[in-house]
C-alpha atoms as a PDB file:
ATOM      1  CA  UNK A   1      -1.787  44.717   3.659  1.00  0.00           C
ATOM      2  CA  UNK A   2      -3.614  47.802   1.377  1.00  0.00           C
ATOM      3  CA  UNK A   3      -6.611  47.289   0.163  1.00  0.00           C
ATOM      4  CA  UNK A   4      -5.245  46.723  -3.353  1.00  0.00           C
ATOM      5  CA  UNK A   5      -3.145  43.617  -2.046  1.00  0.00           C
ATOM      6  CA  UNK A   6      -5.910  41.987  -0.123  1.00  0.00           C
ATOM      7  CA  UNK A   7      -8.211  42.387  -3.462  1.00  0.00           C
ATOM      8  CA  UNK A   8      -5.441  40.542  -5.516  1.00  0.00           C
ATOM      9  CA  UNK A   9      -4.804  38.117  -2.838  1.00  0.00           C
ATOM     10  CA  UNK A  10      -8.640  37.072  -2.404  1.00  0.00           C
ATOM     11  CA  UNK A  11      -8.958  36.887  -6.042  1.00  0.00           C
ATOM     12  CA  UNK A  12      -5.533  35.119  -6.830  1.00  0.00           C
ATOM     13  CA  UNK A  13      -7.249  32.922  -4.231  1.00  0.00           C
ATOM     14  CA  UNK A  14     -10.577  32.589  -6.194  1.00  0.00           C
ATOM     15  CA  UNK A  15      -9.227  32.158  -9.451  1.00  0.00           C
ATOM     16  CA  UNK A  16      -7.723  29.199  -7.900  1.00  0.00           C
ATOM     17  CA  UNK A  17     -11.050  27.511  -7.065  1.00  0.00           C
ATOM     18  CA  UNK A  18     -12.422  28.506 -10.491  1.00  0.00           C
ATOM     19  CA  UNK A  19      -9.714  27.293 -12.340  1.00  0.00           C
ATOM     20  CA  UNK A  20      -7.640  24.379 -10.891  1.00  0.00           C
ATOM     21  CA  UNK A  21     -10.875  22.430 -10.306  1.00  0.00           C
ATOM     22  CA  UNK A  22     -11.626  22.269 -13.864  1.00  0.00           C
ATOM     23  CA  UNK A  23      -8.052  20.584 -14.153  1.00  0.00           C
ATOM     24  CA  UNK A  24      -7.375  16.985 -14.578  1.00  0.00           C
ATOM     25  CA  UNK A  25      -6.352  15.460 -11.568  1.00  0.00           C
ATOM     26  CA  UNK A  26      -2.830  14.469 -12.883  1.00  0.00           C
ATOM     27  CA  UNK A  27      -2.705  18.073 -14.419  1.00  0.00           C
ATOM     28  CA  UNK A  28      -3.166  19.733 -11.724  1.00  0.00           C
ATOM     29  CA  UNK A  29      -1.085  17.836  -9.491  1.00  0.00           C
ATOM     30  CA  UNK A  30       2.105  18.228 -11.875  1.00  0.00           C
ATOM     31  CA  UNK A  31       1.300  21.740 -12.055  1.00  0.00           C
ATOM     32  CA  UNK A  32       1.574  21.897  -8.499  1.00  0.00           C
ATOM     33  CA  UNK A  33       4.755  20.483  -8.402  1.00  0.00           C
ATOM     34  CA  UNK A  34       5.908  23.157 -11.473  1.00  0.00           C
ATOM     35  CA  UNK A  35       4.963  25.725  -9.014  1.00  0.00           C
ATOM     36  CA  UNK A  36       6.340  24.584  -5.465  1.00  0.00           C
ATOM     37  CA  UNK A  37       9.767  23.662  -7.528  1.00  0.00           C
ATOM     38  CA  UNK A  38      10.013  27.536  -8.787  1.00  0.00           C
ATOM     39  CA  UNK A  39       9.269  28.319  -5.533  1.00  0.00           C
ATOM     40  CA  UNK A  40      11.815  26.320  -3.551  1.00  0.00           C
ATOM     41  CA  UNK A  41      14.360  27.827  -6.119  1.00  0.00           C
ATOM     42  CA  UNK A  42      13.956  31.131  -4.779  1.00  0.00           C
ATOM     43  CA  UNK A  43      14.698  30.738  -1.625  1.00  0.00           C
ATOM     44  CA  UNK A  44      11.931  32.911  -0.374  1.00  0.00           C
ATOM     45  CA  UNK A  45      11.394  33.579   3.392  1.00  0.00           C
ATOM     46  CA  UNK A  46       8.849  30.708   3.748  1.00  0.00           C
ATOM     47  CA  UNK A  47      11.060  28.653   2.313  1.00  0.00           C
ATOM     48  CA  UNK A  48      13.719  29.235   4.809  1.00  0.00           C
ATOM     49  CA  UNK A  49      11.726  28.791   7.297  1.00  0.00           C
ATOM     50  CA  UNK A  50      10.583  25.527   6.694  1.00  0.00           C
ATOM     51  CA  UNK A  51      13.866  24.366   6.347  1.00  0.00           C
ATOM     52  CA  UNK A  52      14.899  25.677   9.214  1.00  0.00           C
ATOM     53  CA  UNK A  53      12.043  23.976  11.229  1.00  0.00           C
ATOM     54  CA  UNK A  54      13.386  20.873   9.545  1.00  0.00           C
ATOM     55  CA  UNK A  55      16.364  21.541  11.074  1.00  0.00           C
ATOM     56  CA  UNK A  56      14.719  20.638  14.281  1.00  0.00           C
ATOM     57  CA  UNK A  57      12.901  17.721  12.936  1.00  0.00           C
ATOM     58  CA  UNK A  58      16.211  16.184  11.798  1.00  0.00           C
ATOM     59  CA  UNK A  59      18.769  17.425  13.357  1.00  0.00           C
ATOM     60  CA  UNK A  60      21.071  15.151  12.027  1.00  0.00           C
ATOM     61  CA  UNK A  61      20.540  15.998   8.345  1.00  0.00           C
ATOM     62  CA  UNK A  62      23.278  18.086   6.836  1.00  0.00           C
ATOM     63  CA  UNK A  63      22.754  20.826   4.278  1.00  0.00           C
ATOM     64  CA  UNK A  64      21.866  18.959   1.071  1.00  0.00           C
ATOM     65  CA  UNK A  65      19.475  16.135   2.643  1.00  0.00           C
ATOM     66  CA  UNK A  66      17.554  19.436   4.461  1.00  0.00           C
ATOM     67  CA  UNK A  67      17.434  21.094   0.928  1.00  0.00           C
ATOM     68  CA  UNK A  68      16.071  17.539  -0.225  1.00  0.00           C
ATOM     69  CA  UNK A  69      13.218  17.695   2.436  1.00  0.00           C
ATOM     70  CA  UNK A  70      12.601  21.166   2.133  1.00  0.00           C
ATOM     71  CA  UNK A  71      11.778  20.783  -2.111  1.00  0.00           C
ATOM     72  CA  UNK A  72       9.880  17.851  -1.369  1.00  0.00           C
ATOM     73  CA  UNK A  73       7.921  19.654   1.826  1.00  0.00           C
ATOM     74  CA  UNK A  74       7.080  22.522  -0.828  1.00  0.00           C
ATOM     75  CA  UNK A  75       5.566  19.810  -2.832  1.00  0.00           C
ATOM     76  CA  UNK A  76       3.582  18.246  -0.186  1.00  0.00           C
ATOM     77  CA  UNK A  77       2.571  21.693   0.319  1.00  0.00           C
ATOM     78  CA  UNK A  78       1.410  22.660  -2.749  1.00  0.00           C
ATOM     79  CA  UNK A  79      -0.171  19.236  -3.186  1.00  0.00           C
ATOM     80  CA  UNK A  80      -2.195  20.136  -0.509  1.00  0.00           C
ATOM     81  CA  UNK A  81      -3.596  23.347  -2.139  1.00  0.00           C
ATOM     82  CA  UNK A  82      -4.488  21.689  -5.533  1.00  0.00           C
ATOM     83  CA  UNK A  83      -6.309  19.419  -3.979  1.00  0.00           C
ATOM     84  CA  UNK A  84      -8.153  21.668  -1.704  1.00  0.00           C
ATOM     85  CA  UNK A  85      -8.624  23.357  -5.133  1.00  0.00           C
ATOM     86  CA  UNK A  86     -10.862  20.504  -6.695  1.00  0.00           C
ATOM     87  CA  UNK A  87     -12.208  19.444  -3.790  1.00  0.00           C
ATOM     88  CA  UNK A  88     -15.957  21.030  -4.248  1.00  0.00           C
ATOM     89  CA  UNK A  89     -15.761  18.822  -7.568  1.00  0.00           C
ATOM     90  CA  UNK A  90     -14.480  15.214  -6.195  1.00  0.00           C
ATOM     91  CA  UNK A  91     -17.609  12.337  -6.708  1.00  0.00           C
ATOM     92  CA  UNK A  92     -18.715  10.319  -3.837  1.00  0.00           C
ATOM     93  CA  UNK A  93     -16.587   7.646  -5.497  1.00  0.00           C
ATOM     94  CA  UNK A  94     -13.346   9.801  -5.660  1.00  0.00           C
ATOM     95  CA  UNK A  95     -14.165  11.362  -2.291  1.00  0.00           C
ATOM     96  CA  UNK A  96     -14.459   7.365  -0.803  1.00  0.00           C
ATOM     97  CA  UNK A  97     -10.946   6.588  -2.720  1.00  0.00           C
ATOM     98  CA  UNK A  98      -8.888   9.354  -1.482  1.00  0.00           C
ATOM     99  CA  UNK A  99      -8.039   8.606   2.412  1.00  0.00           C
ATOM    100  CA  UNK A 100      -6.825   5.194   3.659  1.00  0.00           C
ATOM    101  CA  UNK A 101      -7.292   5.589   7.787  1.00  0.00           C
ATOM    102  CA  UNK A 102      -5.929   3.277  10.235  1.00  0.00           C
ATOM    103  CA  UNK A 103      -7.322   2.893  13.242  1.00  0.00           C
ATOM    104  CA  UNK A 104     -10.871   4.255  12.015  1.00  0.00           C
ATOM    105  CA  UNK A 105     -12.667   1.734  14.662  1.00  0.00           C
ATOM    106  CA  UNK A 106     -11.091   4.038  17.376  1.00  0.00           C
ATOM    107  CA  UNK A 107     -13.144   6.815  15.800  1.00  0.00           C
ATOM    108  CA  UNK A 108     -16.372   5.175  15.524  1.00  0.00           C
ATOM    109  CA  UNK A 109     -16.335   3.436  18.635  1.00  0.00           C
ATOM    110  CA  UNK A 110     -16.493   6.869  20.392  1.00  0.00           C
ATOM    111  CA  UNK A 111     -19.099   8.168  18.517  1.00  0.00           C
ATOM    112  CA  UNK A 112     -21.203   4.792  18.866  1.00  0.00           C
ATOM    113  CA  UNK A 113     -20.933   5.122  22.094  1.00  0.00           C
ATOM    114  CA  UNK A 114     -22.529   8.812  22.091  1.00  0.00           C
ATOM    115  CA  UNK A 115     -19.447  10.371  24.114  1.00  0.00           C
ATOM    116  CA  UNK A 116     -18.437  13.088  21.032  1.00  0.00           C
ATOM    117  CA  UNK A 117     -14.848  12.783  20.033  1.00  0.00           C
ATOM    118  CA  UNK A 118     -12.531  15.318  19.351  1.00  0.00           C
ATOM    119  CA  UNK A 119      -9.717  14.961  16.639  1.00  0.00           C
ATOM    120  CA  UNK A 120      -6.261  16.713  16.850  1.00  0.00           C
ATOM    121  CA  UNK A 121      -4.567  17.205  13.674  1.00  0.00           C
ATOM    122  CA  UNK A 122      -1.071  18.878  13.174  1.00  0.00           C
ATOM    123  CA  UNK A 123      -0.524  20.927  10.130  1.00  0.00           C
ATOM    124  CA  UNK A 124       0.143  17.568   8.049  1.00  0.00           C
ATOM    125  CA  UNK A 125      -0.843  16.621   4.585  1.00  0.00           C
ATOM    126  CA  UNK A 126      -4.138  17.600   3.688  1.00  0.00           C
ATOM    127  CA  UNK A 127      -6.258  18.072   6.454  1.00  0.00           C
ATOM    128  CA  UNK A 128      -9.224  19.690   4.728  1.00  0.00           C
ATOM    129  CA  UNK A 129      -9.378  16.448   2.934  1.00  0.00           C
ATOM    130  CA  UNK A 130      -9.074  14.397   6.065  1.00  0.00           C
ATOM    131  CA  UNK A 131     -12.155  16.539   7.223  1.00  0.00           C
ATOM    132  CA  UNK A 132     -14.073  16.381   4.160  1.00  0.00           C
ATOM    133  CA  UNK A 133     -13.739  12.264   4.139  1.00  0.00           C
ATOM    134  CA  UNK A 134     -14.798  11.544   7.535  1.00  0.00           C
ATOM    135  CA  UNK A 135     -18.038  13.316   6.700  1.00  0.00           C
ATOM    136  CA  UNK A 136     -18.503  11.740   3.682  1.00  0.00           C
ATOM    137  CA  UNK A 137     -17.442   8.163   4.996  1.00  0.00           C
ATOM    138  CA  UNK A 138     -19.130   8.274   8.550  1.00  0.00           C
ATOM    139  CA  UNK A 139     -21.869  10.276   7.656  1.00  0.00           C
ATOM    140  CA  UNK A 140     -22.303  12.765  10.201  1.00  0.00           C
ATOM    141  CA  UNK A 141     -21.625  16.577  10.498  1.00  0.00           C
ATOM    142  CA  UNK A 142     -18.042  17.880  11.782  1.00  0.00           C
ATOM    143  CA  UNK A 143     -17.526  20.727  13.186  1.00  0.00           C
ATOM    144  CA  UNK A 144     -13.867  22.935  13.274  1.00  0.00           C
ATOM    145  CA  UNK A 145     -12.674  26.623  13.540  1.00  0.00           C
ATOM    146  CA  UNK A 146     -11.040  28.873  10.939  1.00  0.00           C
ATOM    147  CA  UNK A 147      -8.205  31.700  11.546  1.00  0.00           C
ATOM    148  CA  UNK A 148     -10.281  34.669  10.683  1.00  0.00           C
ATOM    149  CA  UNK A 149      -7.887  35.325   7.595  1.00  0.00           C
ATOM    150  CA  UNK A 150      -7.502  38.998   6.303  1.00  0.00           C
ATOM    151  CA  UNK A 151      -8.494  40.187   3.563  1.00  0.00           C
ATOM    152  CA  UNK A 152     -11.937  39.205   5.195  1.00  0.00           C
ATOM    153  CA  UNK A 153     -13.321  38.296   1.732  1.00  0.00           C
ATOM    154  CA  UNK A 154     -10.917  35.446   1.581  1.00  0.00           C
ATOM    155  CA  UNK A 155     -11.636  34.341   4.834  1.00  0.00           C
ATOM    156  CA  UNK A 156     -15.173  34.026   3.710  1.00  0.00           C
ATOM    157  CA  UNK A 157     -14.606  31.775   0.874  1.00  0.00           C
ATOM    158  CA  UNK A 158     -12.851  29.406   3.110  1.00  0.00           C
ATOM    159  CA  UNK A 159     -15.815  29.249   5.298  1.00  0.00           C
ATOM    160  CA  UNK A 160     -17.837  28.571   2.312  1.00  0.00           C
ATOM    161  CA  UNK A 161     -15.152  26.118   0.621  1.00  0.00           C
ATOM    162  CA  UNK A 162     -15.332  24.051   4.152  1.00  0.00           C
ATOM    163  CA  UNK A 163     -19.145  24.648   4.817  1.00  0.00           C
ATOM    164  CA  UNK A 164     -19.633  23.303   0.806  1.00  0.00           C
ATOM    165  CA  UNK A 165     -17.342  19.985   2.201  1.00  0.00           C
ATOM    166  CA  UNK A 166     -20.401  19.501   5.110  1.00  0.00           C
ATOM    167  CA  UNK A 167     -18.144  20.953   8.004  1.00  0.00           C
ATOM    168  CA  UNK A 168     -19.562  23.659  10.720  1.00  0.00           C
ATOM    169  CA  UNK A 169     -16.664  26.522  10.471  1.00  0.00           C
ATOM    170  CA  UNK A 170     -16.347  29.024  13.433  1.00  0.00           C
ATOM    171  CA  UNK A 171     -13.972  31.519  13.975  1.00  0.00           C
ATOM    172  CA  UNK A 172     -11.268  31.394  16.078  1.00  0.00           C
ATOM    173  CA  UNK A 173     -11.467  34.847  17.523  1.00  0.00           C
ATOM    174  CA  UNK A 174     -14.590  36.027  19.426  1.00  0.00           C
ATOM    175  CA  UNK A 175     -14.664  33.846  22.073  1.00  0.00           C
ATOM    176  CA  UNK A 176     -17.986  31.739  21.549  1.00  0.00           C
ATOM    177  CA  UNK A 177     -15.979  28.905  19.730  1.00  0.00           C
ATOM    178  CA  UNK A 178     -15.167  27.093  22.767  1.00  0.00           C
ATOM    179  CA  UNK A 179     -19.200  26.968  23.910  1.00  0.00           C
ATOM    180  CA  UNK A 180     -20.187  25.763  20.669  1.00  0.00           C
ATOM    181  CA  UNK A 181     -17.753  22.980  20.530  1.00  0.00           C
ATOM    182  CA  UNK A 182     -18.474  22.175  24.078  1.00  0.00           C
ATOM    183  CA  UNK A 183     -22.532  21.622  22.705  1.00  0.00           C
ATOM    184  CA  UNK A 184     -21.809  19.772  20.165  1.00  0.00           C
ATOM    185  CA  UNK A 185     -19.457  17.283  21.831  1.00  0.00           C
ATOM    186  CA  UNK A 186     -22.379  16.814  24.615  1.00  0.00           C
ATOM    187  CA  UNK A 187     -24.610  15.864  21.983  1.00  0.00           C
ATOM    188  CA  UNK A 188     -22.174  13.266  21.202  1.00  0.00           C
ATOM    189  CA  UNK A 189     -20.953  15.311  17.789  1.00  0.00           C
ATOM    190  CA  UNK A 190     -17.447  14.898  15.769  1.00  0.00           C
ATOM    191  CA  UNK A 191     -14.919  18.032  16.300  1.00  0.00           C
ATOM    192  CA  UNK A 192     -11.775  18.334  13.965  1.00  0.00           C
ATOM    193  CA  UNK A 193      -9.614  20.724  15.139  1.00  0.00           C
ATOM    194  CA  UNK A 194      -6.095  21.738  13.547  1.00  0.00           C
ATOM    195  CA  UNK A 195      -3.652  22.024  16.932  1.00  0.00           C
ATOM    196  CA  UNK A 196      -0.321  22.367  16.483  1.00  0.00           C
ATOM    197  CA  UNK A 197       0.225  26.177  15.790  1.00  0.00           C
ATOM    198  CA  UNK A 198      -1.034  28.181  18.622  1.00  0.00           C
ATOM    199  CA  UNK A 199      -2.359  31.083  16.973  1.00  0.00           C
ATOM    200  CA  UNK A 200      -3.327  32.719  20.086  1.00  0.00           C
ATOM    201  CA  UNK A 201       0.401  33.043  21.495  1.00  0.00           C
ATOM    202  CA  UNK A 202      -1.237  31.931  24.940  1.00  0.00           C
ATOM    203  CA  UNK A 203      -1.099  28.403  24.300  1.00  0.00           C
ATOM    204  CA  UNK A 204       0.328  25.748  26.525  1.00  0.00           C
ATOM    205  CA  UNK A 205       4.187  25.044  26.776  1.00  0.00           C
ATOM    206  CA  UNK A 206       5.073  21.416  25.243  1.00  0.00           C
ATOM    207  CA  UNK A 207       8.482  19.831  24.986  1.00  0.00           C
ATOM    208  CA  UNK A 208       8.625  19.303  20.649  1.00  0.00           C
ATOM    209  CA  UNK A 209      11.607  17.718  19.151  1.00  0.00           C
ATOM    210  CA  UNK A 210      13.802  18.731  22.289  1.00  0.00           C
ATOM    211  CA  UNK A 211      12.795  22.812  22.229  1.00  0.00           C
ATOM    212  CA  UNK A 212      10.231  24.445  24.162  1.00  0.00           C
ATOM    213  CA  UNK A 213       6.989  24.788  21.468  1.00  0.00           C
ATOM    214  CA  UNK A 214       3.616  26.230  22.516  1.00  0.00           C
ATOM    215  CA  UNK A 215      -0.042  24.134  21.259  1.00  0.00           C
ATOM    216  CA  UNK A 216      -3.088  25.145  21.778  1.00  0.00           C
ATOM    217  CA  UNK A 217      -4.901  23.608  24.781  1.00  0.00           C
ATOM    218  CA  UNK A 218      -8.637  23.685  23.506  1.00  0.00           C
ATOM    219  CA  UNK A 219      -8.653  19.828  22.266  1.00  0.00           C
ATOM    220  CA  UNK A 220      -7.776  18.900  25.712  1.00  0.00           C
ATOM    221  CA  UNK A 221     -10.051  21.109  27.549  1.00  0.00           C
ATOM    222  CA  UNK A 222     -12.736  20.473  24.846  1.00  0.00           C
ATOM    223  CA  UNK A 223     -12.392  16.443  26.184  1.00  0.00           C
ATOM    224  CA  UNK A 224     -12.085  17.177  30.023  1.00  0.00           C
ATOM    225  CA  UNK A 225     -15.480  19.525  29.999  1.00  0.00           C
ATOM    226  CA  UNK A 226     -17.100  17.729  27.873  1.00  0.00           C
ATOM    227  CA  UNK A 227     -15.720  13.368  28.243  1.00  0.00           C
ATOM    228  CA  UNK A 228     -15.531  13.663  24.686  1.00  0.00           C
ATOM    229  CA  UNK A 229     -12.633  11.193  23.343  1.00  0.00           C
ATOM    230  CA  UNK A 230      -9.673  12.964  22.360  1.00  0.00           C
ATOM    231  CA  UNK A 231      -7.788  11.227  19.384  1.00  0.00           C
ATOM    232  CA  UNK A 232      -4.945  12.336  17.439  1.00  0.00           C
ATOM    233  CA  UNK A 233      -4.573  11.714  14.037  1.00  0.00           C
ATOM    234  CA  UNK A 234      -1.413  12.360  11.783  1.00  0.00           C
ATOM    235  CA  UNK A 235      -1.617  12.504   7.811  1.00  0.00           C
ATOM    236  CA  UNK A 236       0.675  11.548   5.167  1.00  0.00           C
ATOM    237  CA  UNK A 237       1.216  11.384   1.383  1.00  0.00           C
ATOM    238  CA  UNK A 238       3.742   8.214   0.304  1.00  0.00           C
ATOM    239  CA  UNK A 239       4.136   8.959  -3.627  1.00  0.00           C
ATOM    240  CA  UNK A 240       0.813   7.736  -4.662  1.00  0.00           C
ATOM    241  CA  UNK A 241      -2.928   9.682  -4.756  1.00  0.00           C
ATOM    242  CA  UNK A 242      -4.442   8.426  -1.850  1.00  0.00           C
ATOM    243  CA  UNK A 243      -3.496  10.406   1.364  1.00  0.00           C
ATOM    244  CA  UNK A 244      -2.799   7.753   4.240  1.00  0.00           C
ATOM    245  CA  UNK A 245      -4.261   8.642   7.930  1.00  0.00           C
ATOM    246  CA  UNK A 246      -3.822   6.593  11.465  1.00  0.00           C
ATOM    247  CA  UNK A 247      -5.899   7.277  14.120  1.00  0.00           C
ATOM    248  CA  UNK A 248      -3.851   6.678  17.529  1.00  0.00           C
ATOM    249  CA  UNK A 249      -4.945   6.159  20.068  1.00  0.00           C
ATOM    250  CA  UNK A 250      -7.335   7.704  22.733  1.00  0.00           C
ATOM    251  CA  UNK A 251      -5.587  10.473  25.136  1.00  0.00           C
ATOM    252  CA  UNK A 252      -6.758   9.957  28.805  1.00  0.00           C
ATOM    253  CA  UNK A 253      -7.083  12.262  31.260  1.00  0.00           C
ATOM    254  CA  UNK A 254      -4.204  11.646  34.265  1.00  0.00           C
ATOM    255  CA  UNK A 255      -6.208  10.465  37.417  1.00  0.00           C
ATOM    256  CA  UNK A 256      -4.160  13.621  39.517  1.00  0.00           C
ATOM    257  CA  UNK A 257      -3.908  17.429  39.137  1.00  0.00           C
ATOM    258  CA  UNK A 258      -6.226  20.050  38.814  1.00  0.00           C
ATOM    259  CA  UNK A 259      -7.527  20.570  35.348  1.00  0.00           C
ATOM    260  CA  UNK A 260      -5.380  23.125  34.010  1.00  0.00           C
ATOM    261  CA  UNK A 261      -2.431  20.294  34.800  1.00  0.00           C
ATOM    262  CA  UNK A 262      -4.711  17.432  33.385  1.00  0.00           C
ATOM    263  CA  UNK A 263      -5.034  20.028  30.136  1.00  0.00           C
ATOM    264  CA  UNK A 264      -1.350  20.287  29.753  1.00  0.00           C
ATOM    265  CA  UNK A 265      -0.200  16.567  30.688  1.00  0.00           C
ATOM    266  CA  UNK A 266      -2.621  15.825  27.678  1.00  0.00           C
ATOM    267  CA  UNK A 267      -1.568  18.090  25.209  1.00  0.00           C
ATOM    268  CA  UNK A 268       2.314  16.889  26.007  1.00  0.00           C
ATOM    269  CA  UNK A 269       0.878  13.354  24.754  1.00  0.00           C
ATOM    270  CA  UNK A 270      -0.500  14.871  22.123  1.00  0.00           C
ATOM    271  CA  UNK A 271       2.335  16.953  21.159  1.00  0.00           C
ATOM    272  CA  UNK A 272       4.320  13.460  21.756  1.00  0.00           C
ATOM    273  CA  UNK A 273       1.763  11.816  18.989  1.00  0.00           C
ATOM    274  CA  UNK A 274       2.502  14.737  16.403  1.00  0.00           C
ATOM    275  CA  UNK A 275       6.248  14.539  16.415  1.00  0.00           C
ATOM    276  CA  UNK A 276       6.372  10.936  16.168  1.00  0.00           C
ATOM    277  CA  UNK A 277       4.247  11.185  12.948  1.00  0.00           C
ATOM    278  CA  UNK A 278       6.133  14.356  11.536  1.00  0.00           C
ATOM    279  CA  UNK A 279       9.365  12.551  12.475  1.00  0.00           C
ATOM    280  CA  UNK A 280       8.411   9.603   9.667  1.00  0.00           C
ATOM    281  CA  UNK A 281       7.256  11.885   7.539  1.00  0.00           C
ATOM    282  CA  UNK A 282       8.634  15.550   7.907  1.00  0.00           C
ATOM    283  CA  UNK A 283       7.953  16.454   4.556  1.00  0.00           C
ATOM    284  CA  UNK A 284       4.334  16.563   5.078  1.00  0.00           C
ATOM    285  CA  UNK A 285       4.255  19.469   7.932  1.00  0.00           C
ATOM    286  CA  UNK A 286       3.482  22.092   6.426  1.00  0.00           C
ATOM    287  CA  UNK A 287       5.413  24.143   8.942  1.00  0.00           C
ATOM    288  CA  UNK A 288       6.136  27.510   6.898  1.00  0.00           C
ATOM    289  CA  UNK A 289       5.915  29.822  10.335  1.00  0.00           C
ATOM    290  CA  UNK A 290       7.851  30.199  13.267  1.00  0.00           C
ATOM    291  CA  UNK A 291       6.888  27.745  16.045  1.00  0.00           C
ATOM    292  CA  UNK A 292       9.355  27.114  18.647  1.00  0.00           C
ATOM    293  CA  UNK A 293       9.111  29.423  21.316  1.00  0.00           C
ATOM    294  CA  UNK A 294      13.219  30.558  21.083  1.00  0.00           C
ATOM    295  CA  UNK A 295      12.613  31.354  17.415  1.00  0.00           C
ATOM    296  CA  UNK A 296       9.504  33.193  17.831  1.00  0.00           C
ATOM    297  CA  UNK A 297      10.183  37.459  17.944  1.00  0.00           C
ATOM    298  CA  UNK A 298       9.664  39.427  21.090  1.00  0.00           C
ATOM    299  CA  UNK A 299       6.348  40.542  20.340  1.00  0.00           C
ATOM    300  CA  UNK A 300       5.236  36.939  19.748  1.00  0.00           C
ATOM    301  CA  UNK A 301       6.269  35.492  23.066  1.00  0.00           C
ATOM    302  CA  UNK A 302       3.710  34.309  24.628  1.00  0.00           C
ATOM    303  CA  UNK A 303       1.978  35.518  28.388  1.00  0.00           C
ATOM    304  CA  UNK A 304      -0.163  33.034  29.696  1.00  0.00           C
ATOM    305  CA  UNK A 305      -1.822  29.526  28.648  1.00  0.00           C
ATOM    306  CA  UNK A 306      -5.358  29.214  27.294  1.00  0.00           C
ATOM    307  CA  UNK A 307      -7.675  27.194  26.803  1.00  0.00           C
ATOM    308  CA  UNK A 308      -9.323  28.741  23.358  1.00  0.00           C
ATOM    309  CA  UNK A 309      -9.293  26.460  20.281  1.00  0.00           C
ATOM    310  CA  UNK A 310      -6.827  26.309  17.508  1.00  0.00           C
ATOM    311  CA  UNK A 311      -8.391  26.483  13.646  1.00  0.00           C
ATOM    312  CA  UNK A 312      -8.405  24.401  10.557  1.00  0.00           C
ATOM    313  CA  UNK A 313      -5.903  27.157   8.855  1.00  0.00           C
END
């Protein structure tokens, strides 16, 4: 991208947080809609390629029911971003009314019993918003990683957007991530870490929706170096303004193997977790990438596993 482009992008971008947060909730949601419907009408490349992911998702729907899911996964989609948008502005009240979690005892009972817990979120709904709540609601920091986006000045106000929601944002490259997470966990912390897209195209292979996929491993690893909890959570929207959550739960660590097998056993489970969620609600993954290992290109294919942690992108 020129330099040109990543200046309009990052301001695009910023005149997004400036102005949809002055918006009336209702507005800005219906503008949302305006814009993900133009969108889906175009037929763009993202666009294609979240319908063909839903192709995988439901295999069995024919062409008009995947153009149905696709229009109302651009929806969820752009729902997502005008509510990241206004956000910074929610109350305490609005910020309290926003998420209804099942399954939040799971949470707390890990972190009352000081072992750290880490949270694995797919690409689902809104999961800034997820993050945002459980700090607000439980009262204690979280702490995630961020793609380091380019241009870099839009990468920096998503740091700041997430640090100004009370979360600790590292980034996903450099390779001191991991260590930090690892501290924080020992200390008996709350991690929240996106981790179905491996964006390091090293991640480990999973069995999704019958195709070979590849997720990152840190979550796992994260809970075997650390006997954090590991807990999946899955996100939805169902038609009205409060974003629904369930907390499964806890992944355990299989009794045999070596840990690079106890690593990849649990990030099946948690794989298994995701695309039971997606599968009752596919058109809130926000999926608008390749992912499946035969659809990724050449260059993407992936050489070995690791264990380095996937971002809140």
């Amino acid at each position: 991208m020129s330099g040109w482009q990543d200046r309009l992008t990052s301001g695009l971008y910023g005149a997004g947080w400036a102005g949809v947060r002055k918006l009336p909730e209702p507005t800005a949601r219906r503008l949302g809609q305006r814009i993900a419907d133009t969108a889906w009408k175009r037929r763009g490349k993202r666009v294609l390629r979240l319908e063909s992911n839903l192709a995988r998702v439901a295999p069995e729907a024919d062409a008009e029911e995947l153009a149905r899911l696709s229009k109302a996964g651009m929806r969820s989609y752009l729902r997502y971003w005008m509510e990241s948008f206004r956000l910074p502005v929610y109350s305490r009240e609005q910020m309290a009314a926003a998420v209804d979690a099942d399954g939040l005892d799971v949470l707390t009972e890990g972190l009352e019993r000081g072992r750290g817990v880490v949270i694995a979120l797919p690409h689902m709904a809104n999961w800034d918003l997820a993050g945002a709540w459980a700090v607000s609601r439980l009262g204690i920091p979280l702490s995630t990683v961020a793609e380091r986006l380019k241009p870099e000045t839009l990468y920096d106000k998503f740091v700041g957007f997430r640090e100004g929601l009370g979360m600790e944002v590292l980034p996903h490259t450099g390779g001191s991530a991991f260590g930090t997470l690892a501290r924080r966990l020992r200390a008996g912390g709350l991690v929240c870490l996106v981790a179905d897209r491996d964006l390091s195209a090293s991640g480990v292979p999973v069995t999704f929706f019958g195709a070979e996929a590849r997720m990152p491993g840190g979550p796992a690893m994260l809970a075997l170096q650390t006997g954090a909890v590991l807990l999946p959570v899955t996100l939805w929207y169902d038609g009205t303004p409060v974003m629904k959550a369930k907390v499964h739960r806890a992944v355990e660590a299989p009794e045999e193997g070596d840990r690079k097998a106890k690593a990849a056993a649990m990030t099946q489970s948690v794989a298994d977790v995701f695309a039971a969620g997606i599968a009752e609600h596919p058109e809130d993954w926000h999926m608008l990438q390749r992912f499946w290992v035969p659809d990724l290109e050449p260059r993407q294919q992936p050489a070995h596993a690791s264990g380095e942690p996937e971002g809140a992108s």
